[in-house]
C-alpha atoms as a PDB file:
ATOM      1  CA  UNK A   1    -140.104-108.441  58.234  1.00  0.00           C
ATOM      2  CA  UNK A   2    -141.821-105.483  57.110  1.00  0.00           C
ATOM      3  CA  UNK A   3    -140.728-101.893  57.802  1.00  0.00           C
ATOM      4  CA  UNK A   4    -143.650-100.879  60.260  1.00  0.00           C
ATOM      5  CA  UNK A   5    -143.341-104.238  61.953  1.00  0.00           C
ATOM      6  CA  UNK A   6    -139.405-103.539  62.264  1.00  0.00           C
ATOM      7  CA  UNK A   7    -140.121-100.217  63.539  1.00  0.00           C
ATOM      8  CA  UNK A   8    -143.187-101.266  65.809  1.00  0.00           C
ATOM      9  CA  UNK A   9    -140.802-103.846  67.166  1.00  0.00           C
ATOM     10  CA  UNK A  10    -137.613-101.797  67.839  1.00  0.00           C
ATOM     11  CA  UNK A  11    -140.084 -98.936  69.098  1.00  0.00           C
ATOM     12  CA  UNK A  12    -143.056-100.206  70.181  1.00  0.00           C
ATOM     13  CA  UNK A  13    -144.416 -97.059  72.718  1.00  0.00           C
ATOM     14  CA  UNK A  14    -143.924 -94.585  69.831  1.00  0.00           C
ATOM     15  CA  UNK A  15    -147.161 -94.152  67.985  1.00  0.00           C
ATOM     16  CA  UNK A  16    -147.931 -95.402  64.772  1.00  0.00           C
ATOM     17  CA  UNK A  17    -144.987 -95.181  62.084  1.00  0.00           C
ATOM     18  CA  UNK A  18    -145.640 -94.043  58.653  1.00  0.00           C
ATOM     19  CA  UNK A  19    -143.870 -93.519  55.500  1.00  0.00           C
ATOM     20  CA  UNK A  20    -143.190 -89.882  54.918  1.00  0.00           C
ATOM     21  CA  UNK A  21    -141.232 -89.426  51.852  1.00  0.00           C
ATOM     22  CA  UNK A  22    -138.983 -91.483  49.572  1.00  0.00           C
ATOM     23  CA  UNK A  23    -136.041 -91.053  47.057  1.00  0.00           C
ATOM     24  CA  UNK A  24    -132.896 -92.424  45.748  1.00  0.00           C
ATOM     25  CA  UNK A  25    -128.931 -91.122  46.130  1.00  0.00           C
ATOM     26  CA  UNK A  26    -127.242 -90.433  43.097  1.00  0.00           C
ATOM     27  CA  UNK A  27    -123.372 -90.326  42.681  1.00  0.00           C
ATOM     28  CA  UNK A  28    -122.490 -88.869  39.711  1.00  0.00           C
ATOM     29  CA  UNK A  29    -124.246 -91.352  37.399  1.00  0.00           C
ATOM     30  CA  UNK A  30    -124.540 -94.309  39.950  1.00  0.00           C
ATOM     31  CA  UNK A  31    -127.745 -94.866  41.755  1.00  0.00           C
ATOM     32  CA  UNK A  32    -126.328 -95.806  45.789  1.00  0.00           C
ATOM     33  CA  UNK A  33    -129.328 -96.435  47.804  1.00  0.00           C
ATOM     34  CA  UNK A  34    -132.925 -95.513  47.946  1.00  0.00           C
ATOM     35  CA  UNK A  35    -134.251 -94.092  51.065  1.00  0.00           C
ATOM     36  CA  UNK A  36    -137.308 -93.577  52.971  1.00  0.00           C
ATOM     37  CA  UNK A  37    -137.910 -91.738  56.029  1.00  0.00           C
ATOM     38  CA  UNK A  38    -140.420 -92.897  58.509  1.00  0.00           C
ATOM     39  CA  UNK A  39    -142.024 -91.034  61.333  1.00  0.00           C
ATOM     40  CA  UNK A  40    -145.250 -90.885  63.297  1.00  0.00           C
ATOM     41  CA  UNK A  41    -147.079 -87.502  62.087  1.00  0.00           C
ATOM     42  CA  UNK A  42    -144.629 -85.299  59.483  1.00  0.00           C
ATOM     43  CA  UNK A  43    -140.829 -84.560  60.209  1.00  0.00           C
ATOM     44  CA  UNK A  44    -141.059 -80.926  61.765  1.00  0.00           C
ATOM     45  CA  UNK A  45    -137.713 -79.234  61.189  1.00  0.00           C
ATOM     46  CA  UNK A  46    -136.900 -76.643  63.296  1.00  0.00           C
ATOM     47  CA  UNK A  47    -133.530 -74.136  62.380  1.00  0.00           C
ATOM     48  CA  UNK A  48    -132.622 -77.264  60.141  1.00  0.00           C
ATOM     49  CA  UNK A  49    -133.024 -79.749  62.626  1.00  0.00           C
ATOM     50  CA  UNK A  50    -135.502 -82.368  63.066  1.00  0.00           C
ATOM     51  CA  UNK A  51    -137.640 -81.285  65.800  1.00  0.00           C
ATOM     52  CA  UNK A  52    -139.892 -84.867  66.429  1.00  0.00           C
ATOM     53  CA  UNK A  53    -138.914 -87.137  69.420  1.00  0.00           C
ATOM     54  CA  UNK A  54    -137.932 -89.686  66.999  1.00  0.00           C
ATOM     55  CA  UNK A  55    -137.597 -90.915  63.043  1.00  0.00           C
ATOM     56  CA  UNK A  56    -135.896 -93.566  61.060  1.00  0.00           C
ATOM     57  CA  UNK A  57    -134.519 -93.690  57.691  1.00  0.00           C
ATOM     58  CA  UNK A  58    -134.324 -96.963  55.975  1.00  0.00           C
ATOM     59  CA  UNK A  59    -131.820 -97.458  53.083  1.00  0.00           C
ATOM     60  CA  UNK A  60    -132.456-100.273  50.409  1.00  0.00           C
ATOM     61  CA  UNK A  61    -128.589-100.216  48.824  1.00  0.00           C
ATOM     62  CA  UNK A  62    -129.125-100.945  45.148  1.00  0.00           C
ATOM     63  CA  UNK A  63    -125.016-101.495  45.096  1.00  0.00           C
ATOM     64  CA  UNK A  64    -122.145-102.285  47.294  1.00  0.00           C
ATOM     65  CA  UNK A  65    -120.720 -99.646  49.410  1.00  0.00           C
ATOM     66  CA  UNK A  66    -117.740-100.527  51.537  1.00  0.00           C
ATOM     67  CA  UNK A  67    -118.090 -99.581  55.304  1.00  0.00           C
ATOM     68  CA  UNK A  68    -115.419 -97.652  55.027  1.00  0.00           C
ATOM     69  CA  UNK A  69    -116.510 -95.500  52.247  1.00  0.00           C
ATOM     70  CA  UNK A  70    -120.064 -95.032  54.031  1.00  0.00           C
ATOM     71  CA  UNK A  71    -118.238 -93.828  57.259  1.00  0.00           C
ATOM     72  CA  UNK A  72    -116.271 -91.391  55.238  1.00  0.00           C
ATOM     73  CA  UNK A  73    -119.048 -90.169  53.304  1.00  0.00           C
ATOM     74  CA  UNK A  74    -120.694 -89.623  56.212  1.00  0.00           C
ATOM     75  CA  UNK A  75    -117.489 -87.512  58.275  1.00  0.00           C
ATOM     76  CA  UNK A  76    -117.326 -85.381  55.160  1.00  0.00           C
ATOM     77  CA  UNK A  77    -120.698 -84.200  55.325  1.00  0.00           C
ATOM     78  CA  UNK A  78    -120.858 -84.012  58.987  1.00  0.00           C
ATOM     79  CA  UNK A  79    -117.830 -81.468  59.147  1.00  0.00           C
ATOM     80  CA  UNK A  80    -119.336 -79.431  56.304  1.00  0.00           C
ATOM     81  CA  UNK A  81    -122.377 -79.328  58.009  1.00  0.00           C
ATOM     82  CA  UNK A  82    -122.064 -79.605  61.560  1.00  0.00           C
ATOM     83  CA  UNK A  83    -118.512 -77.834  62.358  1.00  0.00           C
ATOM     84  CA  UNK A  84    -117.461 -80.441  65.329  1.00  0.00           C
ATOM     85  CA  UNK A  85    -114.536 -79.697  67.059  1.00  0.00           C
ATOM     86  CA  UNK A  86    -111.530 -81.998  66.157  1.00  0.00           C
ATOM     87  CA  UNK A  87    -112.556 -84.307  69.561  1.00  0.00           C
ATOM     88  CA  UNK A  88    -115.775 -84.826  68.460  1.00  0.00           C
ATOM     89  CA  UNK A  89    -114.813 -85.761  65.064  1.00  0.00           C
ATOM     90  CA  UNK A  90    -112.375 -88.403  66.040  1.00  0.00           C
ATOM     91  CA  UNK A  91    -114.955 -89.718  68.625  1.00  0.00           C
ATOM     92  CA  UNK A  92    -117.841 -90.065  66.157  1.00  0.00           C
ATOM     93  CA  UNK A  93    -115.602 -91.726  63.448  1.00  0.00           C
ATOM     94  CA  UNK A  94    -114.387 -94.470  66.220  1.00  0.00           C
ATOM     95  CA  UNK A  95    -118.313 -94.804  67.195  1.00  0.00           C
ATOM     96  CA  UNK A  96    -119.227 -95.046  63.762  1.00  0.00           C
ATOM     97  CA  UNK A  97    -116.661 -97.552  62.599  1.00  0.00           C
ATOM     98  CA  UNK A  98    -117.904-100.016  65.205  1.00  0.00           C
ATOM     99  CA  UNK A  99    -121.170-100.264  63.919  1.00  0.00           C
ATOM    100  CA  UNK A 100    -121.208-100.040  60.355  1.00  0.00           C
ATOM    101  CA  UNK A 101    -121.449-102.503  58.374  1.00  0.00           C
ATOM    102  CA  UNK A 102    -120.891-103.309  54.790  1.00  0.00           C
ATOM    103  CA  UNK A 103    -123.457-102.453  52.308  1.00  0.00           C
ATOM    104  CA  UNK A 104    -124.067-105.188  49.588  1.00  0.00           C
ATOM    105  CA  UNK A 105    -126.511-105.252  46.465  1.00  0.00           C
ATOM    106  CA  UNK A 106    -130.131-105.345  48.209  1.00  0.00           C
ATOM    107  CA  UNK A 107    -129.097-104.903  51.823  1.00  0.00           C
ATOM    108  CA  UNK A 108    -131.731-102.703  54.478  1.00  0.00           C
ATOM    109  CA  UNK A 109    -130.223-100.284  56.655  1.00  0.00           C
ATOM    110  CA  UNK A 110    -131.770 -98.641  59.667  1.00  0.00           C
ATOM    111  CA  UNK A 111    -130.958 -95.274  61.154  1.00  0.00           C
ATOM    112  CA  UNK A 112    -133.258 -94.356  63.776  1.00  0.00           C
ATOM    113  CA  UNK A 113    -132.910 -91.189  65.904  1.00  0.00           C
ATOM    114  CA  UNK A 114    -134.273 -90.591  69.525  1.00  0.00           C
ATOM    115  CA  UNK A 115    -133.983 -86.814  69.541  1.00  0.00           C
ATOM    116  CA  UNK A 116    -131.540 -85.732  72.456  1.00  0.00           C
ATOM    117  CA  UNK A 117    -130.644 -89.005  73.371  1.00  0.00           C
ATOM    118  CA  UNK A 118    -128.874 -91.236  70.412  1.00  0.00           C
ATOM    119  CA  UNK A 119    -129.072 -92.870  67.324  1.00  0.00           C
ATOM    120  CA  UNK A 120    -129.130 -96.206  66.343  1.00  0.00           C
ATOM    121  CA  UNK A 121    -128.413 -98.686  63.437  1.00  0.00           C
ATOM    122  CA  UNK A 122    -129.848-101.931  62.259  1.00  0.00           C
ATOM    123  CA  UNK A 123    -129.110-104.001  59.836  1.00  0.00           C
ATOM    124  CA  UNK A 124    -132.538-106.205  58.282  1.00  0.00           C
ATOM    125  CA  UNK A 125    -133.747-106.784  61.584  1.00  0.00           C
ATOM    126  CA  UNK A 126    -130.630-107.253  63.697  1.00  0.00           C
ATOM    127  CA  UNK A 127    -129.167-104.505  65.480  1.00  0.00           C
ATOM    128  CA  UNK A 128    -125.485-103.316  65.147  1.00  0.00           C
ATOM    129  CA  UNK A 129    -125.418-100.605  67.659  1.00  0.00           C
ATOM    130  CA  UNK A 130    -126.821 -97.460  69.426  1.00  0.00           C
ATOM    131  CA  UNK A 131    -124.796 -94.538  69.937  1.00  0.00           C
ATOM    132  CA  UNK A 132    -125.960 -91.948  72.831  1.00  0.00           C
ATOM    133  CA  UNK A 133    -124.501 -88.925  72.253  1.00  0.00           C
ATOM    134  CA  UNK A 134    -127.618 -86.346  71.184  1.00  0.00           C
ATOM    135  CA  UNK A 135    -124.856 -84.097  69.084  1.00  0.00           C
ATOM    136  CA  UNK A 136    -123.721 -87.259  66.981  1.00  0.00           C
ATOM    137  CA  UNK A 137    -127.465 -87.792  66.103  1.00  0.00           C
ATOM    138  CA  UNK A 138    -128.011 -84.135  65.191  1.00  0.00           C
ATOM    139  CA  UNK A 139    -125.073 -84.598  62.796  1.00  0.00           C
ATOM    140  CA  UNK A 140    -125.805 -87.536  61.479  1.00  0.00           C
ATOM    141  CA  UNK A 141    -129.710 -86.338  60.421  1.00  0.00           C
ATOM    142  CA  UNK A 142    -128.207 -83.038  59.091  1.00  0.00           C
ATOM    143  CA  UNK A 143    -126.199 -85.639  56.249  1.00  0.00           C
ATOM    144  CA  UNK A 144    -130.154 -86.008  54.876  1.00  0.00           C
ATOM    145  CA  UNK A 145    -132.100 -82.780  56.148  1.00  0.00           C
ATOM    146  CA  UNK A 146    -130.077 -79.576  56.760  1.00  0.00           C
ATOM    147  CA  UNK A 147    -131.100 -76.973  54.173  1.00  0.00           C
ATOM    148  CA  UNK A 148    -127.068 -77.079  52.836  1.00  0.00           C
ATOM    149  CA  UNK A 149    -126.720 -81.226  52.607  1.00  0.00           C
ATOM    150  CA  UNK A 150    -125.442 -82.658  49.376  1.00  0.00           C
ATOM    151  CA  UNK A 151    -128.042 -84.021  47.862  1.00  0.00           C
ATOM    152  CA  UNK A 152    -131.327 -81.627  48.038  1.00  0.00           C
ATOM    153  CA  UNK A 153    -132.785 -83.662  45.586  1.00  0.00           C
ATOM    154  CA  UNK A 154    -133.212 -86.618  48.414  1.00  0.00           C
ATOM    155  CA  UNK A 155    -133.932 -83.740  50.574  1.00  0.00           C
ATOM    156  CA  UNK A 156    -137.208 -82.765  49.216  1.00  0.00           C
ATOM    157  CA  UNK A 157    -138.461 -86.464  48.146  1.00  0.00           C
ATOM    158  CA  UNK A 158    -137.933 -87.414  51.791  1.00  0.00           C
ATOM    159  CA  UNK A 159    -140.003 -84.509  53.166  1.00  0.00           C
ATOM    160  CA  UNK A 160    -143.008 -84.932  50.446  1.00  0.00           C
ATOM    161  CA  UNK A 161    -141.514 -81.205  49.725  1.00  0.00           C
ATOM    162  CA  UNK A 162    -140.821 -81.932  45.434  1.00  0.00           C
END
């Protein structure tokens, strides 16, 4: 399935989806994913945060990445970014763990955030899981778009901003 259809399909009352920006991860000297961020009309940030009522990022893995690796990745960044309290932390790692899935060579990931409400992850076309807590999905979009995530590199290709 194609990515608007996907996204048309999982969404279909939002207007039409577009590509926005696109870019690939780097690790050191390993190339992890390449990722493209769809919305309808341009991501508006607003003090760091994306402002629209909802976006998605697809991720086209280029190698395998463990679950477990992406889930710690992904705390790392979100306590260096977000400052959760301890509770929050634990809760969003036990959330996360249930739907992540392995990464392999050519798999398509879906993020897709519904500002204030939750976020939600698909795997091809098959969902894994949506997660509604609105501060989760705030932290999980600042891994990609707060002006002090990892990789600003990504950062710009995704917003058209290089």
């Amino acid at each position: 399935m194609q990515a608007q259809e996907f996204l048309d399909q999982v969404h279909p009352v939002s207007p039409a989806w577009q590509s926005q920006g696109t870019g690939t991860l780097t690790w050191s000297v390993f190339s992890v994913y390449h990722a493209t961020l769809w919305t309808s009309g341009l991501l508006v940030l607003e003090a760091g945060e994306p402002a629209n009522p909802r976006f998605a990022l697809q991720f086209s893995y280029l190698r395998n990445v463990s679950a477990e690796s992406i889930v710690e990745a992904s705390q790392r960044e979100i306590a260096r970014l977000a400052e959760p309290t301890l509770e929050q932390m634990q809760r969003w790692e036990a959330a996360l763990r249930k739907v992540m899935p392995d990464a392999r060579r050519c798999d398509v990931l879906w993020m897709i955030f519904e500002r204030g409400q939750a976020v939600s992850f698909h795997h091809a076309d098959d969902a894994l899981g949506r997660i509604a807590d609105p501060d989760l999905a705030i932290a999980m979009a600042h891994i990609w778009f707060h002006p002090d995530c990892h990789s600003q590199r990504l950062r710009l290709q995704l917003l058209k901003e290089t």
